[in-house]
Protein backbone atom coordinates (compact mmCIF):
# COMPACT_ATOMS: atom_id res chain seq x y z
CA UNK A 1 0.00 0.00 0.00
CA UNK A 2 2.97 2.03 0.25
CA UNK A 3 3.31 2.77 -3.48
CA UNK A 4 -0.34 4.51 -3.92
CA UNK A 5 1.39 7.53 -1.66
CA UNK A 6 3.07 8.75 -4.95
CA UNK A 7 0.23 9.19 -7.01
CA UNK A 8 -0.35 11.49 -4.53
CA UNK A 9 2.07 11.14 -6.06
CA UNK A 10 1.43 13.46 -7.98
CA UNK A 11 -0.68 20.10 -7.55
CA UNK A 12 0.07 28.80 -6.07
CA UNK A 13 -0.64 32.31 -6.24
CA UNK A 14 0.25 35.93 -5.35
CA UNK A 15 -2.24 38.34 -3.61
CA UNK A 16 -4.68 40.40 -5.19
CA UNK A 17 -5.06 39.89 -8.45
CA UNK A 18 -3.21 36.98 -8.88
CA UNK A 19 -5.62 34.88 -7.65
CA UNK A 20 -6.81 34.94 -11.07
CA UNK A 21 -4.16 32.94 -12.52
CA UNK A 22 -5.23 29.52 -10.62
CA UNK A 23 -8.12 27.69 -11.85
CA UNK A 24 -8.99 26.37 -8.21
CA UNK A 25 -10.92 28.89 -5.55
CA UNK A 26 -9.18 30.19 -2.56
CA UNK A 27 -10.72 27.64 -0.63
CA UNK A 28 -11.53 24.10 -1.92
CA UNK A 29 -12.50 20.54 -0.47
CA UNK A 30 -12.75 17.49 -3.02
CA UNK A 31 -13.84 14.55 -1.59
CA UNK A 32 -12.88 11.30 -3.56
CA UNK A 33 -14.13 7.39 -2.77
CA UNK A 34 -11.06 4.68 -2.94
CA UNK A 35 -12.04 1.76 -5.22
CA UNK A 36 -10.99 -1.85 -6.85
CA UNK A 37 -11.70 -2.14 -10.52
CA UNK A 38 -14.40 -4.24 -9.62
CA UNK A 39 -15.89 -1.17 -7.70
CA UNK A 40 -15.75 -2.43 -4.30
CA UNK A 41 -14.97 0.37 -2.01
CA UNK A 42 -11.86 0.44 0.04
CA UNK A 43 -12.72 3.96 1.89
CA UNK A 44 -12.36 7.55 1.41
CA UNK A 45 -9.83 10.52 0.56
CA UNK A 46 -10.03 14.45 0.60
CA UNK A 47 -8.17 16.90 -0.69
CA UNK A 48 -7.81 20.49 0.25
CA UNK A 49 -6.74 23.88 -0.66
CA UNK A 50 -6.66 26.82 0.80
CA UNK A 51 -4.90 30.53 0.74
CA UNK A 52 -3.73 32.07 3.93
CA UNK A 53 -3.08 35.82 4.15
CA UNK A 54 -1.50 36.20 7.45
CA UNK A 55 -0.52 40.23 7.68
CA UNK A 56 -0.68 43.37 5.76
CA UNK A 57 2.34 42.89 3.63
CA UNK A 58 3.42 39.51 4.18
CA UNK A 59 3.15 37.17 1.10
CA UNK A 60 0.19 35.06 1.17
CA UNK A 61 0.75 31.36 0.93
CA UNK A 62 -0.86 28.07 -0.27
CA UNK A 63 -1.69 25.08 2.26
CA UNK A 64 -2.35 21.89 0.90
CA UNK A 65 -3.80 18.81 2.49
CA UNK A 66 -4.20 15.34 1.41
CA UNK A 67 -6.43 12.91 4.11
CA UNK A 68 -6.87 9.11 3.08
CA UNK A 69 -8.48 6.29 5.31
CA UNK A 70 -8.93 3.00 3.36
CA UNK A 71 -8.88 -0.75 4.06
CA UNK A 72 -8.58 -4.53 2.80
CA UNK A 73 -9.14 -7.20 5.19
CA UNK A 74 -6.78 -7.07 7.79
CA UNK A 75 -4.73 -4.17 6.79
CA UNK A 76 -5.43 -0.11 7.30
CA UNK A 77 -4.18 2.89 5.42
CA UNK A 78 -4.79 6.19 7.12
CA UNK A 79 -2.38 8.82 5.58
CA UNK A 80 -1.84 12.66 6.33
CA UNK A 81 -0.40 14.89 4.36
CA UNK A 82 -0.28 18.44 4.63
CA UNK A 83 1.93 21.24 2.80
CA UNK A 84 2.70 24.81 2.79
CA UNK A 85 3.96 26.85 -0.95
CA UNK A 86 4.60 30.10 -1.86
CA UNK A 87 2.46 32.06 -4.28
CA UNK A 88 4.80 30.57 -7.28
CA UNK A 89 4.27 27.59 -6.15
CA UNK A 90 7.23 26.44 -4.81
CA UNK A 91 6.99 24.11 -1.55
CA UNK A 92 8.21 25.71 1.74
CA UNK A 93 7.14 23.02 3.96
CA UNK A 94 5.74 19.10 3.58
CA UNK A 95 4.44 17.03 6.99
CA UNK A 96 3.43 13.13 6.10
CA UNK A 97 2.18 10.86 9.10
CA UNK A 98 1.24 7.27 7.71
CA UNK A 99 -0.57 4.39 9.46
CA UNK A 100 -0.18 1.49 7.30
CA UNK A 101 -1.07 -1.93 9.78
CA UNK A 102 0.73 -2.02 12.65
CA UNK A 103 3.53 0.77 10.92
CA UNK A 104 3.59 4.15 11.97
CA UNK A 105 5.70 6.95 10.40
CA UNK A 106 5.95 10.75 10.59
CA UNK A 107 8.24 12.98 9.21
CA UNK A 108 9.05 16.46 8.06
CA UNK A 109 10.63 18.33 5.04
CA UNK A 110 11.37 21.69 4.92
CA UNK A 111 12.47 23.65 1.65
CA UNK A 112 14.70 26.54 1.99
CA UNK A 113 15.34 28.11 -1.21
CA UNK A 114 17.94 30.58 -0.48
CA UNK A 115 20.41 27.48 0.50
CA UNK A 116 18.68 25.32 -2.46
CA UNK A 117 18.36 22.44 0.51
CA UNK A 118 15.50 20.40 2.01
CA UNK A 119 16.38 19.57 5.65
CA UNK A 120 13.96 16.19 5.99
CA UNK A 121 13.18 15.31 9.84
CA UNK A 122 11.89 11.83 10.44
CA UNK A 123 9.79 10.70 13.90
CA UNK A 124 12.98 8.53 15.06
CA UNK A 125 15.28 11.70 15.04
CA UNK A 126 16.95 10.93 11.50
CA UNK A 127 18.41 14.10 9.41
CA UNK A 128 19.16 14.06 5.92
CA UNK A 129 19.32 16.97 3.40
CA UNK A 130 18.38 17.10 -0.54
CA UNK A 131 19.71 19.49 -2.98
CA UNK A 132 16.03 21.25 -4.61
CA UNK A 133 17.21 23.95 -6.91
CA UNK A 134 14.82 27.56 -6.92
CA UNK A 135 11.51 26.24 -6.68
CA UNK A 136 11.06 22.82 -5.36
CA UNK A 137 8.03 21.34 -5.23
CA UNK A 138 6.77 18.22 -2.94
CA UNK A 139 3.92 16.20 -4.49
CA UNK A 140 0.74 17.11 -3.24
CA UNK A 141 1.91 21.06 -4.22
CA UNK A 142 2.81 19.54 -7.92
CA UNK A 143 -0.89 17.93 -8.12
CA UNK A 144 -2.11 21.84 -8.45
CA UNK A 145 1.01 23.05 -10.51
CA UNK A 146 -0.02 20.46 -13.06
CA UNK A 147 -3.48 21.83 -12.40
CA UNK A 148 -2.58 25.82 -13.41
CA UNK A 149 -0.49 24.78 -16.00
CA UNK A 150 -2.97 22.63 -17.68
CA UNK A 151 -5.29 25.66 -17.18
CA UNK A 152 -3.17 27.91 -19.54
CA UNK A 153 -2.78 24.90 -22.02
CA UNK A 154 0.67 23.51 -21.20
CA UNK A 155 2.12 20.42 -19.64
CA UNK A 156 5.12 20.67 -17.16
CA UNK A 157 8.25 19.40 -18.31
CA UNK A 158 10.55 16.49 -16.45
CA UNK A 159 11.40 17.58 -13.18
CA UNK A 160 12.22 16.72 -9.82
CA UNK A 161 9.14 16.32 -7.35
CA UNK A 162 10.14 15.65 -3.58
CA UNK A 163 8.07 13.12 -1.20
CA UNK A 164 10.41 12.34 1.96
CA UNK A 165 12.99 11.08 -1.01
CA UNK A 166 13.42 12.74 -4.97
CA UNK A 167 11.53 11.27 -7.52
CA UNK A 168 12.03 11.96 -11.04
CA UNK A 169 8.61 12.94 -13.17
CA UNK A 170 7.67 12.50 -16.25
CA UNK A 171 4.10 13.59 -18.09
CA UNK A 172 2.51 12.59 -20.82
CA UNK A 173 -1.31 13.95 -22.60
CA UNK A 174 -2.65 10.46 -23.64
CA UNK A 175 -5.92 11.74 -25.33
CA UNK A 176 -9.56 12.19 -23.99
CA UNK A 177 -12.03 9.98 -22.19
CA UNK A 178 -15.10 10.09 -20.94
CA UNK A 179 -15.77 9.89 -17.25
CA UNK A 180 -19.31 9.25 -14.92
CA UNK A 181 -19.41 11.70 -11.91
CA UNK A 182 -22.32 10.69 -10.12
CA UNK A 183 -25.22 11.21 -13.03
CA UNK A 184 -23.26 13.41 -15.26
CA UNK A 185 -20.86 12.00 -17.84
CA UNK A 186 -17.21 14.51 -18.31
CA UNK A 187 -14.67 14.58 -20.31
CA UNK A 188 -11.10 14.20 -19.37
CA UNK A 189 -7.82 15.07 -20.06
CA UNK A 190 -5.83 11.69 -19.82
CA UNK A 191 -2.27 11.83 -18.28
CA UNK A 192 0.40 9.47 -17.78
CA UNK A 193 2.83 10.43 -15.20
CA UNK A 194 5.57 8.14 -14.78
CA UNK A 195 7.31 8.51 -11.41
CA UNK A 196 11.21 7.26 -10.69
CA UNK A 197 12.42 6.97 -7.84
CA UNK A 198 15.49 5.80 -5.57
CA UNK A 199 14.14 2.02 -6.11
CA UNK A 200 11.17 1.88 -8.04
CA UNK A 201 9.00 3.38 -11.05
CA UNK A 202 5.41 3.25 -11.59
CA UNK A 203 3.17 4.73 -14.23
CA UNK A 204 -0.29 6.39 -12.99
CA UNK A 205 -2.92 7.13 -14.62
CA UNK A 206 -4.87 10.93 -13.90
CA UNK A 207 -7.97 12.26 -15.90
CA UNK A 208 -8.39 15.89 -15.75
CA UNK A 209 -11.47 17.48 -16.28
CA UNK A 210 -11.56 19.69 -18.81
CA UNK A 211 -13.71 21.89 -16.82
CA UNK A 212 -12.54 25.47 -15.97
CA UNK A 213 -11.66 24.12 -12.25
CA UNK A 214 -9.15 21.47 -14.13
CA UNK A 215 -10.31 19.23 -11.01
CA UNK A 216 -8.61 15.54 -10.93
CA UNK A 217 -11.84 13.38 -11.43
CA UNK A 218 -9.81 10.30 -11.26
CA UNK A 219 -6.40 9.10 -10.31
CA UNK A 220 -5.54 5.36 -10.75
CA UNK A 221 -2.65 3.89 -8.72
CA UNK A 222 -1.20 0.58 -8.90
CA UNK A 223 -0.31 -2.26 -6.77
CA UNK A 224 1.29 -5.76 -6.45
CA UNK A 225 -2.88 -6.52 -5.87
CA UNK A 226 -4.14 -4.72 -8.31
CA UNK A 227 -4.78 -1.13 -9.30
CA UNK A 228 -7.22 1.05 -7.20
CA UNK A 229 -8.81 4.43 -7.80
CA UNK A 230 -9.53 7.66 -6.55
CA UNK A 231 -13.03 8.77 -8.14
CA UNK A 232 -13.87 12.48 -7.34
CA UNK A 233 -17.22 12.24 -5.19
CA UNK A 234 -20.13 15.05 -6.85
């Protein structure tokens, strides 16, 4: 169940009238049921955005959060994520804490981009560093980069994405399809994002909707079971 994390693996703004440049509001909650292909339900996920303005004159910033509680017999997944970007963009801050059976983990990543390091923190008091260049960005705050760049008709290029370790990400549009949310029918952007990483790569599976919001309407992950699915709940 470990693997599914990256598709989450796979997400902004300056004040005033910047805020135009996102497709997402200022403040959004999409709710998403966790499926089999045979459409038995494993449990529920939610994603969130919101933009803080703390203080006259302070730059606002983007927090993102990812919740996900699911099952199979025997075994639980509850995962937290939660992250903190500037108005580019560009991740400041990533906290995970994981339940996955009887495994716990927590950890903590923070970006700073005048060094061009990530200082990661983990639960059992390890340190390690990553070199991130200008603008890093952690998963869940790629998710809506991919979102406002879709918006203005492009696809991001190959670049580094950060989730505890680097992973290497690659996009590609795959076409249209047609998708049922609840008892309307969309159409989707299709997009293949294949994810390296230290040991592993995986190919997932997102369709976009092609509405003005450019919300994910499904993400499809998979696993040594099986693949399973995110479908956005109406």
């Amino acid at each position: 169940m470990m693997r599914h994390r990256v598709a989450v693996v796979l997400l902004v703004l300056a004040a005033g009238s910047a805020a135009q440049e996102v497709p997402f509001p200022e403040e959004e909650i999409l709710r998403y049921s966790v499926n089999w292909p045979s459409g038995l339900s494993l449990g529920e996920c939610e994603m969130s955005a919101r933009l803080v303005r703390s203080a006259p004159g302070e730059a606002p910033q983007w927090n993102f959060e990812f919740r996900l509680d699911a099952a199979v017999p025997g075994f639980t997944v509850q995962d937290f994520f939660a992250s903190a970007a500037t108005a580019e963009l560009c991740s400041l801050r990533l906290e995970k804490e994981a339940v996955h059976g009887r495994r716990t983990a927590r950890e903590k990543t923070v970006f700073d981009a005048g060094t061009g390091l990530a200082r990661r923190e983990t639960a059992g008091g390890g340190t390690s560093e990553m070199a991130t260049g200008k603008c890093p960005r952690d998963a869940l705050t790629f998710l809506y980069h991919l979102r406002r760049e879709l918006s203005q008709g492009r696809l991001p290029p190959p670049q580094k994405i950060f989730f505890g370790a680097e992973y290497e990400i690659r996009l590609r549009y795959s076409g249209t399809k047609q998708v049922r949310i609840g008892e309307t029918v969309q159409t989707a952007d299709q997009i293949l994002a294949q994810v390296k990483g230290p040991v592993s790569e995986h190919t997932f599976e997102l369709l976009v909707g092609q509405e003005e919001a450019r919300r994910p309407l499904r993400i499809t992950v998979p696993l040594e079971l099986g693949s399973f699915s995110m479908e956005l709940v109406p």
